[in-house]
C-alpha atoms as a PDB file:
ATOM      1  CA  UNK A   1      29.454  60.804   7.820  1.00  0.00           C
ATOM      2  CA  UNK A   2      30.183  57.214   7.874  1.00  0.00           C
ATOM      3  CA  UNK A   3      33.834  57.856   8.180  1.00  0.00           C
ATOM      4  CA  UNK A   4      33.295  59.218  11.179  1.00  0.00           C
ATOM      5  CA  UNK A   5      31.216  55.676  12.480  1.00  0.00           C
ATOM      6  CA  UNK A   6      34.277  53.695  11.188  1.00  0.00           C
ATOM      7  CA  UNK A   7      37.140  55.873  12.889  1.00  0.00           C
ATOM      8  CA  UNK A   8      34.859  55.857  16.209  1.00  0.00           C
ATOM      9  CA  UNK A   9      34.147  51.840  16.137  1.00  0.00           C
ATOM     10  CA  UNK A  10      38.052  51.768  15.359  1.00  0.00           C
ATOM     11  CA  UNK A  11      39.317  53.847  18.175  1.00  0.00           C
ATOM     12  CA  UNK A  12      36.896  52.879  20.861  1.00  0.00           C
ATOM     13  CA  UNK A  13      37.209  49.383  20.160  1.00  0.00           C
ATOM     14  CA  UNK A  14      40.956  49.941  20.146  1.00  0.00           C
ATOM     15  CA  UNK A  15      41.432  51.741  23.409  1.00  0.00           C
ATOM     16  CA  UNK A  16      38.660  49.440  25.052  1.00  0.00           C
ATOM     17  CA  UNK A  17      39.723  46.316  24.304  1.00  0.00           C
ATOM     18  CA  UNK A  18      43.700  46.862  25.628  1.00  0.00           C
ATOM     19  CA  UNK A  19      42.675  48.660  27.981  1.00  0.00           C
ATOM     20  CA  UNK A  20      40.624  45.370  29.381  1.00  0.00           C
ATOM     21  CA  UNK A  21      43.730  43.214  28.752  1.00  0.00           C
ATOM     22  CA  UNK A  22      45.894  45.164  30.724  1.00  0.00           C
ATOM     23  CA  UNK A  23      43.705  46.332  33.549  1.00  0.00           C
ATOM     24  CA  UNK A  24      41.055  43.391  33.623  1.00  0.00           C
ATOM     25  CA  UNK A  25      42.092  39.745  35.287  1.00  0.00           C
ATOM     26  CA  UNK A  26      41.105  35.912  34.167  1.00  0.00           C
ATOM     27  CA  UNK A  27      38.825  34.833  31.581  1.00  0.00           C
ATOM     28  CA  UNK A  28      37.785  38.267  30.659  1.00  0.00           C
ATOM     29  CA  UNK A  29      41.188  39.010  29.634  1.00  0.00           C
ATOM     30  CA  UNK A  30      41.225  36.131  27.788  1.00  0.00           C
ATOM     31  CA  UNK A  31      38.399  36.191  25.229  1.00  0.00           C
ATOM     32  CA  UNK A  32      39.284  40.048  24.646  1.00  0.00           C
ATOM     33  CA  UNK A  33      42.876  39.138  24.013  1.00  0.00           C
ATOM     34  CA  UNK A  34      41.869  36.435  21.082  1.00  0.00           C
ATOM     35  CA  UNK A  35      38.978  38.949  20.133  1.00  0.00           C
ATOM     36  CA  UNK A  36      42.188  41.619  19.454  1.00  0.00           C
ATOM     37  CA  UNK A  37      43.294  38.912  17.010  1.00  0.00           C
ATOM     38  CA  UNK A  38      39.938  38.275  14.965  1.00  0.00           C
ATOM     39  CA  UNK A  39      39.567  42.036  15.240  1.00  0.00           C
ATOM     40  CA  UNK A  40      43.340  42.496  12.967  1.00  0.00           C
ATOM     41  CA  UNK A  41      40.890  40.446  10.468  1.00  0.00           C
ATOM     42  CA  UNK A  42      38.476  43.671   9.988  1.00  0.00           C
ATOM     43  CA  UNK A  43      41.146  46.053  10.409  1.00  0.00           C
ATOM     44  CA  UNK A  44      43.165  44.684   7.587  1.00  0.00           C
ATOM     45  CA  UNK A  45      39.884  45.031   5.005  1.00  0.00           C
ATOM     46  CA  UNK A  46      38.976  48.382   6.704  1.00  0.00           C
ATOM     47  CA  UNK A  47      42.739  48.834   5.682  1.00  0.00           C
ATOM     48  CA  UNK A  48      42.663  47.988   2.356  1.00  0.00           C
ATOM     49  CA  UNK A  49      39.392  49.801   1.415  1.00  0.00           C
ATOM     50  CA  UNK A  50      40.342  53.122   3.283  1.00  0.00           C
ATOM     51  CA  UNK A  51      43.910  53.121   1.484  1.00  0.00           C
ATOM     52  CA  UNK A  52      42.137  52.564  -1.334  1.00  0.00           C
ATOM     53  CA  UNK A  53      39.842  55.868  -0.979  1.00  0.00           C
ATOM     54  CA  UNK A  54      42.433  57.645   0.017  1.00  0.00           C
ATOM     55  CA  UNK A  55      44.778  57.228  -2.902  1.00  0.00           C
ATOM     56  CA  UNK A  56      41.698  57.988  -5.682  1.00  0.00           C
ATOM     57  CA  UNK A  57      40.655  61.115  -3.786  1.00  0.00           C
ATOM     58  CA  UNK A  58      44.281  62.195  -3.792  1.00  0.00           C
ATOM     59  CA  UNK A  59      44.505  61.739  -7.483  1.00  0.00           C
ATOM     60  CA  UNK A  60      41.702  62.926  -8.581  1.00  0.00           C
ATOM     61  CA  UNK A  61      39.910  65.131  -6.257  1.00  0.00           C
ATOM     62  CA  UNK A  62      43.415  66.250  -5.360  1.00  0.00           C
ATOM     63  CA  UNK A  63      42.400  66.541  -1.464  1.00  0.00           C
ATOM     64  CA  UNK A  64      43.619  65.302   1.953  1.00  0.00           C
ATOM     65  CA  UNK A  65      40.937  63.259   4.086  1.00  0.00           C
ATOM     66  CA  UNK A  66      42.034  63.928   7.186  1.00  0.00           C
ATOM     67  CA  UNK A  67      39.138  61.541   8.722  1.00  0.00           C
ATOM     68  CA  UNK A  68      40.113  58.666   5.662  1.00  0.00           C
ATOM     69  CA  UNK A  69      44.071  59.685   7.315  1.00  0.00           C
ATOM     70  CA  UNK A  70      43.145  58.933  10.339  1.00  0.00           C
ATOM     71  CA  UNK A  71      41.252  55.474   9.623  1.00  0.00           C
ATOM     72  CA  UNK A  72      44.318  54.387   7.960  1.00  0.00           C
ATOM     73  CA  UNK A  73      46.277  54.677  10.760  1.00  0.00           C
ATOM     74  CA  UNK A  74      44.032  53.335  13.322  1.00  0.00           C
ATOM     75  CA  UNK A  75      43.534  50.563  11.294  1.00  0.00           C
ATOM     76  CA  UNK A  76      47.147  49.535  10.849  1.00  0.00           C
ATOM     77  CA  UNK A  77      47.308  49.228  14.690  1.00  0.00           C
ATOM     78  CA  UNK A  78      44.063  47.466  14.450  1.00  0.00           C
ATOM     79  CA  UNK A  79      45.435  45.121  12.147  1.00  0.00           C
ATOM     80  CA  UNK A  80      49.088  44.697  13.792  1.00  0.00           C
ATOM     81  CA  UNK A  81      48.413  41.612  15.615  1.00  0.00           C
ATOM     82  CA  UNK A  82      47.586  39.837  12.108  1.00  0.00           C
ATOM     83  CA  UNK A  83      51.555  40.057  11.368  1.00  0.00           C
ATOM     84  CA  UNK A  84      52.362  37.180  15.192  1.00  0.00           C
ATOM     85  CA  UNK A  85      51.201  34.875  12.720  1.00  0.00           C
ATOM     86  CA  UNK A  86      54.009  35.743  10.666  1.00  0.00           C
ATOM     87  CA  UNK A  87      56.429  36.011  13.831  1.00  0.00           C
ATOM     88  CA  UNK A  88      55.921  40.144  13.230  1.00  0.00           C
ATOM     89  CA  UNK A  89      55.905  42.050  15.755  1.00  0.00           C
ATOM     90  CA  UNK A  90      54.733  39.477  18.548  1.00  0.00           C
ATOM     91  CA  UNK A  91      53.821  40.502  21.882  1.00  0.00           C
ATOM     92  CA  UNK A  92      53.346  38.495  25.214  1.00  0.00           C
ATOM     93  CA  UNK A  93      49.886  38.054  26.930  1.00  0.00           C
ATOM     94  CA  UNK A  94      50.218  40.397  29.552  1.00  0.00           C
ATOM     95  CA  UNK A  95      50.129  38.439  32.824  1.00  0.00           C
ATOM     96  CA  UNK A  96      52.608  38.653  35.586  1.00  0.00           C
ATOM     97  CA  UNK A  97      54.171  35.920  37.624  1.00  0.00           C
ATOM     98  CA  UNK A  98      54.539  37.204  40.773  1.00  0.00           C
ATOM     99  CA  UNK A  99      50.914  38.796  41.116  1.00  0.00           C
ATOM    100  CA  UNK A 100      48.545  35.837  38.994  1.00  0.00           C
ATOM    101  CA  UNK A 101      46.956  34.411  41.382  1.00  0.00           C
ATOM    102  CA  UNK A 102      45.898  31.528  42.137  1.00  0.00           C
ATOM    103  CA  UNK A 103      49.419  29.899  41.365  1.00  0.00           C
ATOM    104  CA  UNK A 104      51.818  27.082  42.221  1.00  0.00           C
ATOM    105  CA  UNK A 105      55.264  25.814  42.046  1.00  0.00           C
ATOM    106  CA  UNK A 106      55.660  22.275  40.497  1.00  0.00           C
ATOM    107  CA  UNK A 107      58.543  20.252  40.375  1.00  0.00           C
ATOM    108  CA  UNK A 108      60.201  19.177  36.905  1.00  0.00           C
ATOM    109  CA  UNK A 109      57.755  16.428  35.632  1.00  0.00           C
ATOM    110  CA  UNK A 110      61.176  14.141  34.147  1.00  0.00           C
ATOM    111  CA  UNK A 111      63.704  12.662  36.829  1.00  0.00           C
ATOM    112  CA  UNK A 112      66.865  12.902  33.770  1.00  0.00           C
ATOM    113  CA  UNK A 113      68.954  15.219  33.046  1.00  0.00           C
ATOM    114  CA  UNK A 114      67.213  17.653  30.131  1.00  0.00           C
ATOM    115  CA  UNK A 115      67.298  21.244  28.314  1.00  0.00           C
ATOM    116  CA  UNK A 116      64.548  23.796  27.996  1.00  0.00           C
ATOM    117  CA  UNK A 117      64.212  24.229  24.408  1.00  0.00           C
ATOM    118  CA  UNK A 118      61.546  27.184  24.845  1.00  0.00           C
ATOM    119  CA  UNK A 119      60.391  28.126  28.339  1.00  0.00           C
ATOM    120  CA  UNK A 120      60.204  31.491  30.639  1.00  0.00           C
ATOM    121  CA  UNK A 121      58.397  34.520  30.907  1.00  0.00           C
ATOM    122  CA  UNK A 122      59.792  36.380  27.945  1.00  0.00           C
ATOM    123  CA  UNK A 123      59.430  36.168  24.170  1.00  0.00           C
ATOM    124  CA  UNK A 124      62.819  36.042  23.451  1.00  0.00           C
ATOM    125  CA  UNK A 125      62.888  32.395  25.175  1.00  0.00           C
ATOM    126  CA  UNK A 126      59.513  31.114  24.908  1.00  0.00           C
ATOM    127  CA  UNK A 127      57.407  31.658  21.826  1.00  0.00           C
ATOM    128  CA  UNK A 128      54.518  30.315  23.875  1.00  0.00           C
ATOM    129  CA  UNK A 129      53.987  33.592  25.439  1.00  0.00           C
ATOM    130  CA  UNK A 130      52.029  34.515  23.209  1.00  0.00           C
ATOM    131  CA  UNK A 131      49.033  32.561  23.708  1.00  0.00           C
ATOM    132  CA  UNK A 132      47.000  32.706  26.893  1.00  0.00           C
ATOM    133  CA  UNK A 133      46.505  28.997  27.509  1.00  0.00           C
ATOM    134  CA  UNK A 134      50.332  28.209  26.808  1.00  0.00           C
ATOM    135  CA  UNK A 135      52.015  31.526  28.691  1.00  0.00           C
ATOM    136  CA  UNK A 136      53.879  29.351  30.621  1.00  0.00           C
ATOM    137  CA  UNK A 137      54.517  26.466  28.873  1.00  0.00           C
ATOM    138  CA  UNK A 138      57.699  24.095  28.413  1.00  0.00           C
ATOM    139  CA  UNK A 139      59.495  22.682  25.716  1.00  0.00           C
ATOM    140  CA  UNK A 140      62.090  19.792  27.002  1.00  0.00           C
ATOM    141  CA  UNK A 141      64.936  18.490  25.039  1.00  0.00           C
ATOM    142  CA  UNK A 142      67.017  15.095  26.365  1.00  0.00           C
ATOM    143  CA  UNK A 143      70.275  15.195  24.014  1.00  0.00           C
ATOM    144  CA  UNK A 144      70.857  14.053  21.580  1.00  0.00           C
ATOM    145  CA  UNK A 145      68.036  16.542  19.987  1.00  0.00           C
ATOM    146  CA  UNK A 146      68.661  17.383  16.706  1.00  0.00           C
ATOM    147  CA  UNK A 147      69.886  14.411  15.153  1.00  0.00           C
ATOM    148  CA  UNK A 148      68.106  14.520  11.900  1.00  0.00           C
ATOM    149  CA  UNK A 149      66.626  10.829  12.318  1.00  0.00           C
ATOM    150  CA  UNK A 150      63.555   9.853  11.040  1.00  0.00           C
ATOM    151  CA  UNK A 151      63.544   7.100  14.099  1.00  0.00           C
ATOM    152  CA  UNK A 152      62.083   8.607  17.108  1.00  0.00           C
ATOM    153  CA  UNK A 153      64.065   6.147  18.799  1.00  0.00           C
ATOM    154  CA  UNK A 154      66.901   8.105  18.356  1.00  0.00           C
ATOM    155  CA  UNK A 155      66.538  11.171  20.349  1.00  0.00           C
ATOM    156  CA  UNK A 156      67.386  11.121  24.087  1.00  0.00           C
ATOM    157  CA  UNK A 157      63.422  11.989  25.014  1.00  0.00           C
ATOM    158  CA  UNK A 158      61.767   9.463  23.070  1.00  0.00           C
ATOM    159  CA  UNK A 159      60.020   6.966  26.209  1.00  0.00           C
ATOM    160  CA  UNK A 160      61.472   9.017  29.134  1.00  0.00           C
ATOM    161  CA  UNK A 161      59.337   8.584  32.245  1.00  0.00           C
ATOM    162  CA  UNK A 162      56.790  11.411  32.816  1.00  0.00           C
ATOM    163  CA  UNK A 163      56.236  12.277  36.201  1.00  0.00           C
ATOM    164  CA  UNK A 164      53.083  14.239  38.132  1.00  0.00           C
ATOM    165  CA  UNK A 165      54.356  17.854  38.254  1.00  0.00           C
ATOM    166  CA  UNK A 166      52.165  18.302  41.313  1.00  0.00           C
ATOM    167  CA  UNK A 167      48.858  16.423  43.821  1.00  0.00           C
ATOM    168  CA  UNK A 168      45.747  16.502  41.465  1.00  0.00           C
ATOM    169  CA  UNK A 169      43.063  14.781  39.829  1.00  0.00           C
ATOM    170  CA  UNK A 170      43.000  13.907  36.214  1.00  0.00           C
ATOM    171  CA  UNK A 171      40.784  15.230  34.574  1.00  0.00           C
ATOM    172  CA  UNK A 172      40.990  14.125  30.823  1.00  0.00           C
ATOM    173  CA  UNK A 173      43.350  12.106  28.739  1.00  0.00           C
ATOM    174  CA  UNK A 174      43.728  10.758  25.017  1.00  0.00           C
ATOM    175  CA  UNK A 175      46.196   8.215  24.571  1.00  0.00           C
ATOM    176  CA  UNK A 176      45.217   7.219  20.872  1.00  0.00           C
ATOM    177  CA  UNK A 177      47.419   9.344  18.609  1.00  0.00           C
ATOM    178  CA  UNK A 178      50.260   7.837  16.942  1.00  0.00           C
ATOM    179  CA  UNK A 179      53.527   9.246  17.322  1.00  0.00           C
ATOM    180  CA  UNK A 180      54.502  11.532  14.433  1.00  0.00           C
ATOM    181  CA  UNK A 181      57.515  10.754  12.264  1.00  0.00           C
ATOM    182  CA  UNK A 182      59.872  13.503  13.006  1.00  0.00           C
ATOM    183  CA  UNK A 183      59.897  16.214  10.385  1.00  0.00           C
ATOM    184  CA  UNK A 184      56.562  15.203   9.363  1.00  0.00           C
ATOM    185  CA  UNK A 185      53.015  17.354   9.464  1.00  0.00           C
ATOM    186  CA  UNK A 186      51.304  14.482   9.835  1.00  0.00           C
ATOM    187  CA  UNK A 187      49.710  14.853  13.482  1.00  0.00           C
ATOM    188  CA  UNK A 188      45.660  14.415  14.311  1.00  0.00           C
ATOM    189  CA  UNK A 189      45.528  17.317  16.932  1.00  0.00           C
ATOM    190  CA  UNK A 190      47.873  20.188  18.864  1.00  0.00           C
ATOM    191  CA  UNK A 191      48.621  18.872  21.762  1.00  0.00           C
ATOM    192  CA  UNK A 192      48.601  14.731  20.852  1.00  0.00           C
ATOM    193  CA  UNK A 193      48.170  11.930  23.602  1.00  0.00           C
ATOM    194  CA  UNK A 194      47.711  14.167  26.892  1.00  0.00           C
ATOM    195  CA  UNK A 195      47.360  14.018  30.326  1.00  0.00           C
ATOM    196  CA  UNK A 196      45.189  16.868  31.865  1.00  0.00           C
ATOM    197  CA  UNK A 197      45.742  17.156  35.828  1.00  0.00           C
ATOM    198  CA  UNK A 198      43.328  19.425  38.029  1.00  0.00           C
ATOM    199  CA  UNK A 199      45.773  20.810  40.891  1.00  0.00           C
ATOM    200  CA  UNK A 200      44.495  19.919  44.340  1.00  0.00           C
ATOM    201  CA  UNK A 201      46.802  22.988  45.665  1.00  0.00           C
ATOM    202  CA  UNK A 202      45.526  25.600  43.447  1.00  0.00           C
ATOM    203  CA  UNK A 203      42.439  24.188  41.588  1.00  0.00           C
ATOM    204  CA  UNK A 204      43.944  25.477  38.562  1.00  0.00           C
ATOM    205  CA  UNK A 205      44.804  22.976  35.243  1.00  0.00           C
ATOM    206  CA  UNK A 206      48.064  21.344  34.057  1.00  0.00           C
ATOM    207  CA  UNK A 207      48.557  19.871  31.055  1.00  0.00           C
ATOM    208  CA  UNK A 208      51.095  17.009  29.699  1.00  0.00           C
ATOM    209  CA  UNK A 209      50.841  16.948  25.876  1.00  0.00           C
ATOM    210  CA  UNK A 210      52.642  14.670  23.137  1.00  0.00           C
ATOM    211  CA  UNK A 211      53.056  11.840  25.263  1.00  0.00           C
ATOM    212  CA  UNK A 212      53.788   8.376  23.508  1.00  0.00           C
ATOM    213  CA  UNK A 213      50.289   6.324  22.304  1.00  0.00           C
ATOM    214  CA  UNK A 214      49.745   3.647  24.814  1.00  0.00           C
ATOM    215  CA  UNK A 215      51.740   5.002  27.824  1.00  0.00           C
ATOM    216  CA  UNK A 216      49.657   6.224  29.731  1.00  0.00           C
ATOM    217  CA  UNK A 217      48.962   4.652  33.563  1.00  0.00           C
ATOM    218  CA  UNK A 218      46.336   6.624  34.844  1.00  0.00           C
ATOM    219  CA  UNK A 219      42.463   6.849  34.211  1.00  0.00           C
ATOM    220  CA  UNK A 220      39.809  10.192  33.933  1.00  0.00           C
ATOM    221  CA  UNK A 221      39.161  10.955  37.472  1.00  0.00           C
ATOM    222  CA  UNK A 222      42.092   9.550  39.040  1.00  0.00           C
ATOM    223  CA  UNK A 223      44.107  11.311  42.174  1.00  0.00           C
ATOM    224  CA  UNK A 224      47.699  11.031  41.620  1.00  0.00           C
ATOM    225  CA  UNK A 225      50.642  12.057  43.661  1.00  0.00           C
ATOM    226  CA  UNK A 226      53.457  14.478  42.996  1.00  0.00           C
ATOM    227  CA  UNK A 227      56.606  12.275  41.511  1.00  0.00           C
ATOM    228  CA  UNK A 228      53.897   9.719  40.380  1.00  0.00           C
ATOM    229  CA  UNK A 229      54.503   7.719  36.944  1.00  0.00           C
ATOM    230  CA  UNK A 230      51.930   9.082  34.384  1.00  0.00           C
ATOM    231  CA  UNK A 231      53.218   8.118  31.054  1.00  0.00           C
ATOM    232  CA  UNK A 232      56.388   8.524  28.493  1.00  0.00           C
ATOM    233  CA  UNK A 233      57.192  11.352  26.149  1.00  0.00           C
ATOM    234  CA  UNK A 234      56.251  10.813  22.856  1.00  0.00           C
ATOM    235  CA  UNK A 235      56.259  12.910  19.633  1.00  0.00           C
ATOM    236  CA  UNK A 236      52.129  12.696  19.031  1.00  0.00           C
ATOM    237  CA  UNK A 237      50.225  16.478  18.420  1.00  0.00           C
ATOM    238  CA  UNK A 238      52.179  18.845  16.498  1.00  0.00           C
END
């Protein structure tokens, strides 16, 4: 009987829970999508055990469990989202451009010359995707990039000028973190010395991150304008 439970809680949580990321909108989404991932976490020991079950009643009761079958399988789906950590078989958030709303258009927060190392829509140019909070998220390069150095001095971004992307308020900031030696692991939080903006256009949030310690011009609660000065890139945050 408690098969049964299990392949029930497997398959209703299954179908529920995508079902409420693809159809459902805003934080909702969002707390189901990361619950998805903690849920791979179960599925992976319901996994184990039901493989497990399945192989001694084979040898020795020489049977098929068609129930203990099916939990297998449900729980490798269950516990596919545990291989993105491993860059196996990764999937975007679902969320679409042209219908998320609300939404703006911001211009490019450097006034150089630079390349997107990771940015779009799709996986296949920006690894962000993946993650909610970073679905549209940059990665600049100013060449030279990959230079090798252990001198942050040495690669074309290091102190560029970091302009407001759009009108807002700030909201937060951390300007503490030292810059990271390049190569290194050696970084006190994700996103380093930041800039958090609250869009007056949209209401929705922006972030700067890994901005060089120090550099920062503007104060927690401040309005600035689009094109503004806010700080200079930096290689603080991982």
């Amino acid at each position: 009987m408690w098969k049964k439970y299990v392949l029930v809680i497997l398959i209703a949580f299954l179908i529920a829970s995508w079902s409420v990321v693809y159809l459902a909108n805003g934080v909702i989404s969002v707390i189901v999508w990361w619950s998805i991932q903690a849920f791979s976490l179960v599925s992976i020991v319901i996994l184990i055990g039901a493989v497990l079950l399945f192989v001694w009643e084979g040898i020795f009761r020489k049977q098929i469990d068609r129930i203990l079958l099916s939990i297998v399988l449900f729980s490798i789906i269950g516990a596919w989202p545990l291989g993105w950590f491993a860059n196996i078989g990764r999937v975007a958030y679902p969320a679409d451009v042209q219908s998320m709303s609300p939404k703006i258009v911001v211009r490019f927060p450097l006034n150089e010359r630079a390349l997107v190392g990771w940015g779009g829509d799709r996986l296949e140019t920006n690894y962000h995707v993946i993650k909610p909070n970073e679905r549209w998220a940059y990665d600049i390069l100013i060449p030279p990039a990959e230079v090798k150095s252990s001198k942050l001095e040495d690669y074309g971004i290091y102190g560029a000028k970091v302009m407001a992307p759009a009108s807002g308020t700030v909201v937060s900031i951390n300007n503490d973190e030292k810059d990271v030696v390049p190569g290194s692991d050696n970084f006190e939080s994700m996103a380093g010395n930041h800039i958090y903006l609250r869009l007056d256009e949209s209401g929705t949030f922006l972030i700067l991150a890994h901005l060089k310690k120090g550099s920062i011009k503007v104060r927690e609660g401040q309005h600035v304008n689009e094109g503004e000065v806010l700080a200079q890139v930096g290689n603080s945050g991982s």
